[in-house]
Protein backbone atom coordinates (compact mmCIF):
# COMPACT_ATOMS: atom_id res chain seq x y z
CA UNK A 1 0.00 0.00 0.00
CA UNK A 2 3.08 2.74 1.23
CA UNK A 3 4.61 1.90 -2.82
CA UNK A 4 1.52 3.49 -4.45
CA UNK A 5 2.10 6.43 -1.85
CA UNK A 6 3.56 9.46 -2.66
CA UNK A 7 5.87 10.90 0.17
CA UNK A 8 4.28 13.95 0.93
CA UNK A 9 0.59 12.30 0.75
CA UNK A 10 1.17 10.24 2.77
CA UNK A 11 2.53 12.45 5.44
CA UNK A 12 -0.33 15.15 4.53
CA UNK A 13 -2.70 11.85 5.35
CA UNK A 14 -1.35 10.88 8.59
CA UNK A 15 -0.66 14.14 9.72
CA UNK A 16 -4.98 14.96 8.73
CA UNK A 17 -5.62 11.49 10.39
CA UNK A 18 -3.55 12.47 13.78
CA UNK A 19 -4.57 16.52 13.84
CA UNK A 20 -8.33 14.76 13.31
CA UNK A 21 -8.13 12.42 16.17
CA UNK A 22 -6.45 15.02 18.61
CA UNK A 23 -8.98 17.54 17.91
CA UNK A 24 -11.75 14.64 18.57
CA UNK A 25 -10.40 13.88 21.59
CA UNK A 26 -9.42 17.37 23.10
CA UNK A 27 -12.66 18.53 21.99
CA UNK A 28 -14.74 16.11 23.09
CA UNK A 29 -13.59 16.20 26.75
CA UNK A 30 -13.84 19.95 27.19
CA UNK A 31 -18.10 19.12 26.48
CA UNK A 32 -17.99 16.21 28.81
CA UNK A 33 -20.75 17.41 31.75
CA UNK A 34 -18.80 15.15 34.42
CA UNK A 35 -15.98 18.14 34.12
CA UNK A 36 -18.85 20.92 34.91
CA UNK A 37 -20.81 18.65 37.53
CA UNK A 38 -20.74 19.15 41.19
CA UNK A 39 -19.45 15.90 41.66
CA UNK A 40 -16.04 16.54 40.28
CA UNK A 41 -16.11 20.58 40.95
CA UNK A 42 -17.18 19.90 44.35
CA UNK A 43 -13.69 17.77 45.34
CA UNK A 44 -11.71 20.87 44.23
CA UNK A 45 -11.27 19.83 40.43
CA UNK A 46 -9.95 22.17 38.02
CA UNK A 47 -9.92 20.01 35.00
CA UNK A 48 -6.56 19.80 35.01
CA UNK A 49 -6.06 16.24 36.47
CA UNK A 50 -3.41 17.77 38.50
CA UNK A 51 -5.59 18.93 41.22
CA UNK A 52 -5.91 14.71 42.88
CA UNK A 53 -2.25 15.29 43.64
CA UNK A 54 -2.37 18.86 45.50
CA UNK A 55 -5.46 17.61 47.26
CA UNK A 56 -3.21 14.53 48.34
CA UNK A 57 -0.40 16.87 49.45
CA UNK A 58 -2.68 19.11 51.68
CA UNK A 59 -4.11 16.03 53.12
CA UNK A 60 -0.75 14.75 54.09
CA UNK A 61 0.67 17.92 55.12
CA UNK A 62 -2.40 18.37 57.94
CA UNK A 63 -1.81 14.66 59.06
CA UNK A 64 1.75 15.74 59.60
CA UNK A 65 1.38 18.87 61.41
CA UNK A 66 -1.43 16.84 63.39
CA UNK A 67 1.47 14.11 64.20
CA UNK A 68 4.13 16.54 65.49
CA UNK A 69 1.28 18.68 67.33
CA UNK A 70 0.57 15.50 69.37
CA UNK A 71 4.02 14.48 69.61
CA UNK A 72 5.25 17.40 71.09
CA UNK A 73 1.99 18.05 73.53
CA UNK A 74 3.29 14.01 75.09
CA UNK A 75 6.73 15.72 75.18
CA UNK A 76 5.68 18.69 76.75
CA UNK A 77 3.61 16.33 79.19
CA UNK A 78 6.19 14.37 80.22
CA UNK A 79 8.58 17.43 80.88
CA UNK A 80 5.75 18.74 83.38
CA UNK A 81 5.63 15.39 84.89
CA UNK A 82 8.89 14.73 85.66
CA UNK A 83 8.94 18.43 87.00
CA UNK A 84 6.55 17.66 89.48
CA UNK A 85 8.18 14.94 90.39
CA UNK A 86 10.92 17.21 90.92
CA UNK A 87 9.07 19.25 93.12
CA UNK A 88 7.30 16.60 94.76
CA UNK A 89 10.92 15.39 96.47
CA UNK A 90 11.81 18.38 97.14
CA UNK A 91 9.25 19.17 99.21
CA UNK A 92 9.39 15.67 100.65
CA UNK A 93 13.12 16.60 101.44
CA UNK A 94 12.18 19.67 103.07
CA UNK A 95 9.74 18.19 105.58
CA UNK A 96 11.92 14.97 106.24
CA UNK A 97 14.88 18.02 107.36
């Protein structure tokens, strides 16, 4: 079939077939309603596709800060324990003097 093709037909054909199905499929998807519908809007899409990812990051990011917040409220918790127990013999000092 590519013998009885001239060079530049050819290319002019595949390059009509390609810019054809491109433009079929870019089109099409920028008239799909599940793009405009609340279900996708209403997760934070922007019809990029890259919006899943930054809504994965912020997710991850609060779980993180939530982590270290606990983290460091059990530090901070056993700090003020052992400083009462600190206090706690001293005082026990002081009345055993």
């Amino acid at each position: 079939m590519l013998e009885n093709c001239d060079n530049f037909f050819c290319f002019e054909d595949t390059f009509y077939i390609m810019f054809t199905c491109w433009g079929c499929l870019f089109f099409g998807s920028m008239k799909d309603p599940y793009y405009d519908s609340e279900t996708y809007r209403g997760d934070g899409g922007d019809g990029t596709g890259f919006w899943i990812y930054e809504k994965q990051e912020d997710i991850e990011e609060s779980a993180r800060a939530e982590l270290w917040r606990e983290e460091l409220i059990e530090e901070i918790e056993q700090k003020v324990g052992s400083l009462r127990e600190l206090e706690e013999a001293g005082k026990k000092e002081e009345l055993v003097k």
